[in-house]
PDB file of N, CA and C in Angstrom:
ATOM      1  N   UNK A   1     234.594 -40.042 250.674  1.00  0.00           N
ATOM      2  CA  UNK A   1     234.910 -39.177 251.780  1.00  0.00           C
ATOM      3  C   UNK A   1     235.604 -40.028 252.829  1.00  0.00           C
ATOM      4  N   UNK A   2     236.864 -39.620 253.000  1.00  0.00           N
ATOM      5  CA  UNK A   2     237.786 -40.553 253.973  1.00  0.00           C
ATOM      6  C   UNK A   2     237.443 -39.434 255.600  1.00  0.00           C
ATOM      7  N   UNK A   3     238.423 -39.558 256.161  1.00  0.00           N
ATOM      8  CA  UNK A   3     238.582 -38.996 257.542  1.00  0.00           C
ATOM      9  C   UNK A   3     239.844 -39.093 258.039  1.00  0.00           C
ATOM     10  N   UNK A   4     240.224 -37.987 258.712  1.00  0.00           N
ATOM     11  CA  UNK A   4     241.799 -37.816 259.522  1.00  0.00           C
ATOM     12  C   UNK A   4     241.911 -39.455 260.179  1.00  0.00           C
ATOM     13  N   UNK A   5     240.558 -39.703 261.061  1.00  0.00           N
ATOM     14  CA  UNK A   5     240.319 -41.033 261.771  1.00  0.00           C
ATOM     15  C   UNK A   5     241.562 -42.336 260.757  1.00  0.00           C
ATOM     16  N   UNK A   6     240.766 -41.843 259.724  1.00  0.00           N
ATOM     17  CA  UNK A   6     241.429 -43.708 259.002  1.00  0.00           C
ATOM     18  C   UNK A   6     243.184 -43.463 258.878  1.00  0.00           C
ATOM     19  N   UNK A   7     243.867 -42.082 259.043  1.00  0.00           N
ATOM     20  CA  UNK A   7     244.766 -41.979 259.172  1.00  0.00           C
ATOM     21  C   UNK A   7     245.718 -42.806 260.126  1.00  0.00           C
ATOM     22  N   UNK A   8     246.975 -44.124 259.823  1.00  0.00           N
ATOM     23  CA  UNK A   8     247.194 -44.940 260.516  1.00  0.00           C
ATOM     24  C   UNK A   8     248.673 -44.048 261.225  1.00  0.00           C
ATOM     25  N   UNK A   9     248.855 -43.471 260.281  1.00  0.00           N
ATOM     26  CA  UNK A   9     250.595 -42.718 260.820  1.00  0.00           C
ATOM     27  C   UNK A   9     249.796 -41.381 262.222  1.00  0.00           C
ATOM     28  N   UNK A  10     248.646 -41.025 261.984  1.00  0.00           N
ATOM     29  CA  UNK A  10     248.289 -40.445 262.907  1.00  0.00           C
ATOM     30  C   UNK A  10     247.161 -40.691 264.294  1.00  0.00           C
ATOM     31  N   UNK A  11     247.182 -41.690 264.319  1.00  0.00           N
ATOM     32  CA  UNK A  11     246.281 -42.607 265.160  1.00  0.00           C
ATOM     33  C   UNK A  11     247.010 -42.915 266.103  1.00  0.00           C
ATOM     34  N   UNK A  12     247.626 -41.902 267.372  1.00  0.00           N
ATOM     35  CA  UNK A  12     248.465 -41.478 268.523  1.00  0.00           C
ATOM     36  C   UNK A  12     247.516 -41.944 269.827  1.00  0.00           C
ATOM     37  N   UNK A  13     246.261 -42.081 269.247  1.00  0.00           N
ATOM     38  CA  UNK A  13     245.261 -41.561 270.424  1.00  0.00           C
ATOM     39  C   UNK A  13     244.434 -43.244 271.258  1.00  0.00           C
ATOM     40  N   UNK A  14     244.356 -43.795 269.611  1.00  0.00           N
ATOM     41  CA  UNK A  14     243.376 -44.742 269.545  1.00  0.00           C
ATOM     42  C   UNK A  14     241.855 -44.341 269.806  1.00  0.00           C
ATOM     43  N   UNK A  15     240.963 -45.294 270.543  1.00  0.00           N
ATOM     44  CA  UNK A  15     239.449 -45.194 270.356  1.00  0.00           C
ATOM     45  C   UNK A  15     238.713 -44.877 269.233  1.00  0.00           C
ATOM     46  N   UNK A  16     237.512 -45.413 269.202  1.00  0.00           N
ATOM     47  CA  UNK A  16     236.788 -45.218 267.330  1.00  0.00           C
ATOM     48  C   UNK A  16     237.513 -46.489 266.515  1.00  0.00           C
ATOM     49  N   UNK A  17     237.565 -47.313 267.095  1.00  0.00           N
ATOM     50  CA  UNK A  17     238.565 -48.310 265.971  1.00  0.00           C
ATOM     51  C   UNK A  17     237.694 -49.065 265.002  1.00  0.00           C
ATOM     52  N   UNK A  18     236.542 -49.217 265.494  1.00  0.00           N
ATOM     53  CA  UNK A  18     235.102 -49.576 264.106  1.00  0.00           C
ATOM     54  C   UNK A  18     235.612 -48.551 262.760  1.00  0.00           C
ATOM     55  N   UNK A  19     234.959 -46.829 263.761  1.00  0.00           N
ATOM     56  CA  UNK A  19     235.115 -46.351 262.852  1.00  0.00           C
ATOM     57  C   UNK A  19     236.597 -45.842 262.152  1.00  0.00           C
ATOM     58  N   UNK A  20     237.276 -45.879 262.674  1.00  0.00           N
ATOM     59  CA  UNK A  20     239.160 -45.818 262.185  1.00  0.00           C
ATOM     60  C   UNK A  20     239.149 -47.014 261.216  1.00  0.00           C
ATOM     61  N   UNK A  21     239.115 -47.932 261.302  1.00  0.00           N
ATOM     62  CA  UNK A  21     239.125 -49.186 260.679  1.00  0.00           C
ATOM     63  C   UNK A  21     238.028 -48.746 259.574  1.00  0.00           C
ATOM     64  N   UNK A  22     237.208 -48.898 259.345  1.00  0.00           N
ATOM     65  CA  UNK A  22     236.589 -48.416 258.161  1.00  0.00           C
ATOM     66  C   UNK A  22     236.974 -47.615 257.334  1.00  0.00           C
ATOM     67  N   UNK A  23     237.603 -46.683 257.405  1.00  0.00           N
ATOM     68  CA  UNK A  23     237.780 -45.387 256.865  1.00  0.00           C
ATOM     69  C   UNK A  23     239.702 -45.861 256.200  1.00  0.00           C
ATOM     70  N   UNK A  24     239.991 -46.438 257.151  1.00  0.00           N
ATOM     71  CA  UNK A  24     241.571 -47.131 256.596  1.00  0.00           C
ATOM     72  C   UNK A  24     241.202 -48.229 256.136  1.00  0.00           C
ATOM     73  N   UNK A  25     240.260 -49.040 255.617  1.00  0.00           N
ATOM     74  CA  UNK A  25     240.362 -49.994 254.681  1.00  0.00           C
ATOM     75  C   UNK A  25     239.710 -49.179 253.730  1.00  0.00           C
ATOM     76  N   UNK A  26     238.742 -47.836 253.377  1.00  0.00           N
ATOM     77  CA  UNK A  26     238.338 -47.076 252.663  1.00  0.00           C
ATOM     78  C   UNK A  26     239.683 -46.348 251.876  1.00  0.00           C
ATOM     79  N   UNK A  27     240.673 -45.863 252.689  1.00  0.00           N
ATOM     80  CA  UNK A  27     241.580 -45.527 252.248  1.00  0.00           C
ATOM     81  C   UNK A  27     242.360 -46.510 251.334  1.00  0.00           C
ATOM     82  N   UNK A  28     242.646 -47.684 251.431  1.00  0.00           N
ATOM     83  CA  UNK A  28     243.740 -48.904 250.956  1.00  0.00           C
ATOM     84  C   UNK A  28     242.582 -49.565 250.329  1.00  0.00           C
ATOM     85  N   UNK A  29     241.233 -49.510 249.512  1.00  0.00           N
ATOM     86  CA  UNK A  29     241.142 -50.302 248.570  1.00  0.00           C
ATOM     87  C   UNK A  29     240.798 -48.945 247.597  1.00  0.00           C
ATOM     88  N   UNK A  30     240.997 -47.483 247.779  1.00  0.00           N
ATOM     89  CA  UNK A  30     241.780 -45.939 247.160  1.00  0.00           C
ATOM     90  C   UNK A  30     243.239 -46.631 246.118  1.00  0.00           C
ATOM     91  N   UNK A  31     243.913 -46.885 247.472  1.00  0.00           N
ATOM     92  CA  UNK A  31     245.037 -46.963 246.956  1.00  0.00           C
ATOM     93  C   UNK A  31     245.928 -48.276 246.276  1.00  0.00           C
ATOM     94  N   UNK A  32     245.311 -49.425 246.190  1.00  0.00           N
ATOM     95  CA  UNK A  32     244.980 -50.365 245.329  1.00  0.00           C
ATOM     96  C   UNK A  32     244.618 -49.938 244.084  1.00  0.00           C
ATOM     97  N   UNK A  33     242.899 -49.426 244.075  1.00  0.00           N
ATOM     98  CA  UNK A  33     242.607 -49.042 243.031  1.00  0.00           C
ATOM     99  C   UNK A  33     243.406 -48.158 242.111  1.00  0.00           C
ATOM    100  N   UNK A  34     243.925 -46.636 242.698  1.00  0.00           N
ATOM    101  CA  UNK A  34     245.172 -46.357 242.265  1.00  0.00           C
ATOM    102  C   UNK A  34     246.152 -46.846 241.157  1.00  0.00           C
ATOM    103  N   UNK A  35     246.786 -47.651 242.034  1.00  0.00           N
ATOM    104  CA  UNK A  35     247.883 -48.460 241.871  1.00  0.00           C
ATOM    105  C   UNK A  35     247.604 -49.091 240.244  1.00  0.00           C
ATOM    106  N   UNK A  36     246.515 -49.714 240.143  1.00  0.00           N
ATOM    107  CA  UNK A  36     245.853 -50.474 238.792  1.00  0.00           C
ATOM    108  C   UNK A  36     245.732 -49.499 237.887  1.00  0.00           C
ATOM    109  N   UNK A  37     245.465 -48.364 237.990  1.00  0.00           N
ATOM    110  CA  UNK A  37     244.957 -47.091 236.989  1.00  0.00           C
ATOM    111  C   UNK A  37     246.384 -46.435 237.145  1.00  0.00           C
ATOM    112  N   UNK A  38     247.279 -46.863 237.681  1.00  0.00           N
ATOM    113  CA  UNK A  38     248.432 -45.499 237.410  1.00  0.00           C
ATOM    114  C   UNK A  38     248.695 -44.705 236.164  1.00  0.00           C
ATOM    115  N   UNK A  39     248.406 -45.460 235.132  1.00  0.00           N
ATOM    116  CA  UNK A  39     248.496 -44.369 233.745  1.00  0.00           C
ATOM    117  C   UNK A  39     247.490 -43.318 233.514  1.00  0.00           C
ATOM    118  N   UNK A  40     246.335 -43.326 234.287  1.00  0.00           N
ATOM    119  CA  UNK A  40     244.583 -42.840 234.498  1.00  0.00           C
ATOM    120  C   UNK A  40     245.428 -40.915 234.254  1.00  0.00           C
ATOM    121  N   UNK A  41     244.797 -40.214 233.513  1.00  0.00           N
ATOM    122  CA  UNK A  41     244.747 -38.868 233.877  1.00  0.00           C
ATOM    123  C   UNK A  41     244.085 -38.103 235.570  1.00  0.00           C
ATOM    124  N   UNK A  42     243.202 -38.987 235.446  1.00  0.00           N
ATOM    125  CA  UNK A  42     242.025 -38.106 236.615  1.00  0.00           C
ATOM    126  C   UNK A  42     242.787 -37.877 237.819  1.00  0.00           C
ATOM    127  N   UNK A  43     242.605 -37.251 238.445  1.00  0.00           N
ATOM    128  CA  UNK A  43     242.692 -36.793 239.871  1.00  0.00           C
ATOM    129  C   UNK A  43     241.842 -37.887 240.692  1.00  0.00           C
ATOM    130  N   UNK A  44     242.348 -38.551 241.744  1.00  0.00           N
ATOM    131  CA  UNK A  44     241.792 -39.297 242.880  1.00  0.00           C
ATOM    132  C   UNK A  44     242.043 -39.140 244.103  1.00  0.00           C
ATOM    133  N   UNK A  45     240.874 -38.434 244.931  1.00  0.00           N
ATOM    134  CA  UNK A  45     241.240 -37.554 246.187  1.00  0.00           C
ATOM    135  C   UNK A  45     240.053 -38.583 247.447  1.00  0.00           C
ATOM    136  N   UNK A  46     240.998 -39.211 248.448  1.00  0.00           N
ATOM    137  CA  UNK A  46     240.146 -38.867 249.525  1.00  0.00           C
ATOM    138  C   UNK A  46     240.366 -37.709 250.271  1.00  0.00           C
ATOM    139  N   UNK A  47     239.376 -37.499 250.877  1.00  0.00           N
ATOM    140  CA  UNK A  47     239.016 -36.005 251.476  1.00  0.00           C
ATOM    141  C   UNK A  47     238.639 -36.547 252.745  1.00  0.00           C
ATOM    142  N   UNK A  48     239.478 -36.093 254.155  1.00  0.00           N
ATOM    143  CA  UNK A  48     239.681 -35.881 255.088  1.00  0.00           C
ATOM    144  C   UNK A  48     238.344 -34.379 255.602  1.00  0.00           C
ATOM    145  N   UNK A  49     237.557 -33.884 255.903  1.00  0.00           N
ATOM    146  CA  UNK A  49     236.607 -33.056 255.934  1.00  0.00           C
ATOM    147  C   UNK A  49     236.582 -32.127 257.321  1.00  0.00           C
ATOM    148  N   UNK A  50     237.152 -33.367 258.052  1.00  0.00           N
ATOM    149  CA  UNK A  50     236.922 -32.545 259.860  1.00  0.00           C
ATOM    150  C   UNK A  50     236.090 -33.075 260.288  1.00  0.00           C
ATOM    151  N   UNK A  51     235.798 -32.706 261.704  1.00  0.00           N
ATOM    152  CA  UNK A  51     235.308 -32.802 262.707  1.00  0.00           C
ATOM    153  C   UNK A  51     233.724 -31.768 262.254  1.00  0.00           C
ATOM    154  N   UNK A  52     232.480 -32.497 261.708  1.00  0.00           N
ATOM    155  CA  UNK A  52     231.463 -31.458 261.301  1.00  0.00           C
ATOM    156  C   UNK A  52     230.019 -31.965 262.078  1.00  0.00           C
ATOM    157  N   UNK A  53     229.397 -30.745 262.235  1.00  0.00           N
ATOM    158  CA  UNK A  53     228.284 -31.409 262.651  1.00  0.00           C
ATOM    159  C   UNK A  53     227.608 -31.828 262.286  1.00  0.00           C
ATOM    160  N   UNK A  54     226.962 -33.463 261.990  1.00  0.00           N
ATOM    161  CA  UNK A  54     226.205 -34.073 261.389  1.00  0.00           C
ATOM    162  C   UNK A  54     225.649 -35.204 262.493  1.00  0.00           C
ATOM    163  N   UNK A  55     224.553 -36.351 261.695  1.00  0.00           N
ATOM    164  CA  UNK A  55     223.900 -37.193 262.598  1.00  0.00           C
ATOM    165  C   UNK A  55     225.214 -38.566 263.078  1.00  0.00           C
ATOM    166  N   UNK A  56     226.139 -38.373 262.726  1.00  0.00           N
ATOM    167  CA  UNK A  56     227.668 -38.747 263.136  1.00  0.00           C
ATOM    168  C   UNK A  56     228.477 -37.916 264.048  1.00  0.00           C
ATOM    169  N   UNK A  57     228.651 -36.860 263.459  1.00  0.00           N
ATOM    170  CA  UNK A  57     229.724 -36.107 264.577  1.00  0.00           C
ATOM    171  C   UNK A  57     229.297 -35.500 265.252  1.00  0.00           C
ATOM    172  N   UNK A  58     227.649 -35.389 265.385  1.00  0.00           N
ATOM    173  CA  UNK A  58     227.090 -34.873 266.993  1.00  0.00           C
ATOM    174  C   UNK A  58     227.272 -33.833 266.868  1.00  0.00           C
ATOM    175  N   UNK A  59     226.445 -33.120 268.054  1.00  0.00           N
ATOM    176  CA  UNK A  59     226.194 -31.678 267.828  1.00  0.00           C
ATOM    177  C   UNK A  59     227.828 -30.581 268.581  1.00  0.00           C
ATOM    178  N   UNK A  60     228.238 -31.532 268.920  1.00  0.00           N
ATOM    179  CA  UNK A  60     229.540 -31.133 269.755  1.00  0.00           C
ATOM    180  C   UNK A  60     230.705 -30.597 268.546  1.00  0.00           C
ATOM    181  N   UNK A  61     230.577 -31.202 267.463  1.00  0.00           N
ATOM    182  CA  UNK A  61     231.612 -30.572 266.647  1.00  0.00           C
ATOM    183  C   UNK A  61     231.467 -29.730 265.927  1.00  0.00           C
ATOM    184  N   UNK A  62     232.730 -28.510 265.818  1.00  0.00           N
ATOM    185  CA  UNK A  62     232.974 -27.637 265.779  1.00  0.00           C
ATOM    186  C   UNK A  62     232.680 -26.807 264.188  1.00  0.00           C
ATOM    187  N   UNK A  63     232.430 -27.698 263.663  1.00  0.00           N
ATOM    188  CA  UNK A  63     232.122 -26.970 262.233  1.00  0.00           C
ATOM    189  C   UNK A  63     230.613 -27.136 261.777  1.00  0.00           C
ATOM    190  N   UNK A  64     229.823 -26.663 261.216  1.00  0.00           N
ATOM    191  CA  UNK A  64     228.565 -27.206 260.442  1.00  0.00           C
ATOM    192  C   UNK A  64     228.594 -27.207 259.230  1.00  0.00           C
ATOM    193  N   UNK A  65     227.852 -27.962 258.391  1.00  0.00           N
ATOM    194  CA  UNK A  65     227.776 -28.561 257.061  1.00  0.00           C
ATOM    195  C   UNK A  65     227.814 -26.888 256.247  1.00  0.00           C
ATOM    196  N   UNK A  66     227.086 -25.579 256.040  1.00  0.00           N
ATOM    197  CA  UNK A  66     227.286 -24.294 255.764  1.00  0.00           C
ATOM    198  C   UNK A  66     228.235 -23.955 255.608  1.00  0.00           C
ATOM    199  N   UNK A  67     229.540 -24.115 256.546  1.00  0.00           N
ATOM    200  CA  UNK A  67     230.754 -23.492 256.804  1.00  0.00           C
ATOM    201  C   UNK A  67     231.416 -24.401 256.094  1.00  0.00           C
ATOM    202  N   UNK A  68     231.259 -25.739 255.983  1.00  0.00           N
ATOM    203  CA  UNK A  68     231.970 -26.692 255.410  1.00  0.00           C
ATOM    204  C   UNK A  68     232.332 -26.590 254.046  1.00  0.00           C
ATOM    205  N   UNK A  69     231.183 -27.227 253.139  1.00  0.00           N
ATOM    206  CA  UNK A  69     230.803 -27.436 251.903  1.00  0.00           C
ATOM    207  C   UNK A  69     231.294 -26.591 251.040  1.00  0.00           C
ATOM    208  N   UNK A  70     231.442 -25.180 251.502  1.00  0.00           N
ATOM    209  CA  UNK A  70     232.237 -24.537 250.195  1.00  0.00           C
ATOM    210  C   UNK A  70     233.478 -24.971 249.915  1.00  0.00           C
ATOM    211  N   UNK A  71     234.122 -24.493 250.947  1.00  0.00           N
ATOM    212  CA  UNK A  71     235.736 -25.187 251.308  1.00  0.00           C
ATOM    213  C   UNK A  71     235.783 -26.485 250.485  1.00  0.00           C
ATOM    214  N   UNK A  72     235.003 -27.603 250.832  1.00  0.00           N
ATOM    215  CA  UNK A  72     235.400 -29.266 250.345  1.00  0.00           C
ATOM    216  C   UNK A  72     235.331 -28.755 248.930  1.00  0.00           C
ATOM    217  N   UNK A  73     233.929 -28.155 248.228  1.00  0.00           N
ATOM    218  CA  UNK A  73     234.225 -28.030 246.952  1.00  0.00           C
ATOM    219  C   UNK A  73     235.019 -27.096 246.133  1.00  0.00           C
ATOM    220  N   UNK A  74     235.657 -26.530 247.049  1.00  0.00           N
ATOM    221  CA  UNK A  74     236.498 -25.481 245.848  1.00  0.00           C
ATOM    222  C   UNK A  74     238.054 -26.613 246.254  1.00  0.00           C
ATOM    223  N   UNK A  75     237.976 -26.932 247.699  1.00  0.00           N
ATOM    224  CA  UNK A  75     239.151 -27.832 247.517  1.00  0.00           C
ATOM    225  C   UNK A  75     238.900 -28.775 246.242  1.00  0.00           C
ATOM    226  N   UNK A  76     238.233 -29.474 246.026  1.00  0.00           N
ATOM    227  CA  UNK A  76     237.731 -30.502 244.819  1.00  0.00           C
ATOM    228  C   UNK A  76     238.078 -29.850 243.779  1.00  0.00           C
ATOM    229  N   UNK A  77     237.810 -29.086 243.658  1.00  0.00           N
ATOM    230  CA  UNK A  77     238.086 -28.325 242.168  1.00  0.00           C
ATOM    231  C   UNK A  77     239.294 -27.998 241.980  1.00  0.00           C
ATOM    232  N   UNK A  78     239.990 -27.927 242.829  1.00  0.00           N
ATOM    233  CA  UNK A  78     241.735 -26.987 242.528  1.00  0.00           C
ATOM    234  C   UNK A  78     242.570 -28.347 242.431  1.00  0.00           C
ATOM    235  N   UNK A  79     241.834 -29.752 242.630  1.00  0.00           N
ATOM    236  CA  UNK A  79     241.736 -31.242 242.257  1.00  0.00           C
ATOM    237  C   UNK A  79     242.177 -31.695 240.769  1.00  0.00           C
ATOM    238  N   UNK A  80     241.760 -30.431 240.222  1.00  0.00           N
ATOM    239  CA  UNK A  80     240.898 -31.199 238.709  1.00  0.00           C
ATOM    240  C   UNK A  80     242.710 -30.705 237.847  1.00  0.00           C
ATOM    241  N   UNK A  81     242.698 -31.962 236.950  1.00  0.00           N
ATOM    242  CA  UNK A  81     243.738 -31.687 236.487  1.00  0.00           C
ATOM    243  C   UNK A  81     245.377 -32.642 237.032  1.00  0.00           C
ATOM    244  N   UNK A  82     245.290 -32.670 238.156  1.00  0.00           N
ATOM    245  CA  UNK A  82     246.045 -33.051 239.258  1.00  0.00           C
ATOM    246  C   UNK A  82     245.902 -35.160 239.142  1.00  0.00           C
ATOM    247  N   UNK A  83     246.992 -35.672 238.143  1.00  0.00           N
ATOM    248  CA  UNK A  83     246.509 -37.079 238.022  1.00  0.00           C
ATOM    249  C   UNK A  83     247.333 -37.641 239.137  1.00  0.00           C
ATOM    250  N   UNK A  84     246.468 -38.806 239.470  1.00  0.00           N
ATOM    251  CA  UNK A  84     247.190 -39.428 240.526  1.00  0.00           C
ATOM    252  C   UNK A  84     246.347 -39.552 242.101  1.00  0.00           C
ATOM    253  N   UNK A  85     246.649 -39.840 242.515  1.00  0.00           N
ATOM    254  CA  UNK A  85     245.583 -40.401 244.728  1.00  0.00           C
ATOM    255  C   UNK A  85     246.505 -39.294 244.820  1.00  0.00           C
ATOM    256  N   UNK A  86     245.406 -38.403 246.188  1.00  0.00           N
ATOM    257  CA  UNK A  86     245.698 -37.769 247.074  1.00  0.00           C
ATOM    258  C   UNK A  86     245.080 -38.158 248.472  1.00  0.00           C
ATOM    259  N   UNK A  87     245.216 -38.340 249.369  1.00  0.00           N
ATOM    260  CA  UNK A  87     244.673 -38.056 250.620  1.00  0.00           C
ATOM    261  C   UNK A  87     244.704 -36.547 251.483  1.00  0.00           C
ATOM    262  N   UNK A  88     243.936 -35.733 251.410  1.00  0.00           N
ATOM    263  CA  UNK A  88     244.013 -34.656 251.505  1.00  0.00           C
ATOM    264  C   UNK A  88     243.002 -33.998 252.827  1.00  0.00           C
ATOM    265  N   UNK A  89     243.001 -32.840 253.179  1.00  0.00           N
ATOM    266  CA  UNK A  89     242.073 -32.390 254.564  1.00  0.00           C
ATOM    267  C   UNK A  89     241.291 -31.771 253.600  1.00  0.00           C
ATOM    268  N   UNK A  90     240.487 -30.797 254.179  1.00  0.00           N
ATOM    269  CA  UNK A  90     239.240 -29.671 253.295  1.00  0.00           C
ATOM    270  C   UNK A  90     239.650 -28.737 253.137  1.00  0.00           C
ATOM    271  N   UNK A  91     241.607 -28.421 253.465  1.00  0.00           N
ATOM    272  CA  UNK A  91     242.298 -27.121 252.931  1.00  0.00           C
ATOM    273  C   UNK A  91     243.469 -27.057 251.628  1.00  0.00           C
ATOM    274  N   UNK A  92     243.056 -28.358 251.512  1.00  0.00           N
ATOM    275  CA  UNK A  92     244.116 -29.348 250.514  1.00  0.00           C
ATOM    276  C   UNK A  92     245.437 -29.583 251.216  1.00  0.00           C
ATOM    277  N   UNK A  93     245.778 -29.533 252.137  1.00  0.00           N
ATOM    278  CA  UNK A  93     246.554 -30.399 252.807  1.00  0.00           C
ATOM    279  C   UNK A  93     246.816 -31.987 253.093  1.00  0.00           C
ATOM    280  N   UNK A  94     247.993 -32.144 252.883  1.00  0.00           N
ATOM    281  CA  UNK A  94     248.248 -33.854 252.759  1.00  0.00           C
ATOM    282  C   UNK A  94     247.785 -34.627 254.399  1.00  0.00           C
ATOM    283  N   UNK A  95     247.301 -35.477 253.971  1.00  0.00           N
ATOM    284  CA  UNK A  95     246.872 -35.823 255.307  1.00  0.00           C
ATOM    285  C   UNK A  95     248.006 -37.824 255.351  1.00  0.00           C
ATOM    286  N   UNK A  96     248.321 -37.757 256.212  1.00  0.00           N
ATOM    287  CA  UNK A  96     249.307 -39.036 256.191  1.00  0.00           C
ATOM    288  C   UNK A  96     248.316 -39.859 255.914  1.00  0.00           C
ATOM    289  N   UNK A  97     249.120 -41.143 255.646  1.00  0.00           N
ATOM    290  CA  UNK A  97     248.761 -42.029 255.263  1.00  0.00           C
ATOM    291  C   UNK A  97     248.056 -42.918 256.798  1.00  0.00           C
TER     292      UNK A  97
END
């Protein structure tokens, strides 16, 4: 599970750079790994999820885990088949690099 955060082409804002930085070296040892498997059939998705409420994103954000979870997994599933890294949101949208 990546995050918009580790997104470096969209990181306009700054602050969170622990957690930005985590999530973009989460992303780039993705896409390393990748890189080594390029002949691989499978589908390889980080998933970007949102802003949700958990013991991380505090009670302030706008989605809860209920509303979430279907979405991530039917996004996951429309996954399957699909060889190759994606970086993607929880609507299957490309999320930059």
């Amino acid at each position: 599970m990546s995050s918009g955060q580790g997104s470096i082409a969209n990181n306009t804002s700054g602050g969170f750079e622990v957690y930005r930085a985590s999530k973009a070296a989460l992303n780039q040892l993705m896409r390393s790994y990748a890189a080594r498997q390029a002949g691989d059939p499978r589908a390889m998705v980080l998933m970007a999820p949102g802003w949700i409420r958990t013991g991380l994103g505090g009670p302030g954000a706008p989605f809860s885990m209920e509303e979430t979870i279907p979405t991530l997994v039917d996004t996951l599933i429309a996954q399957q088949g699909r060889p190759g890294l994606r970086f993607i949101d929880r609507f299957g949208d490309t999320v930059s690099w």
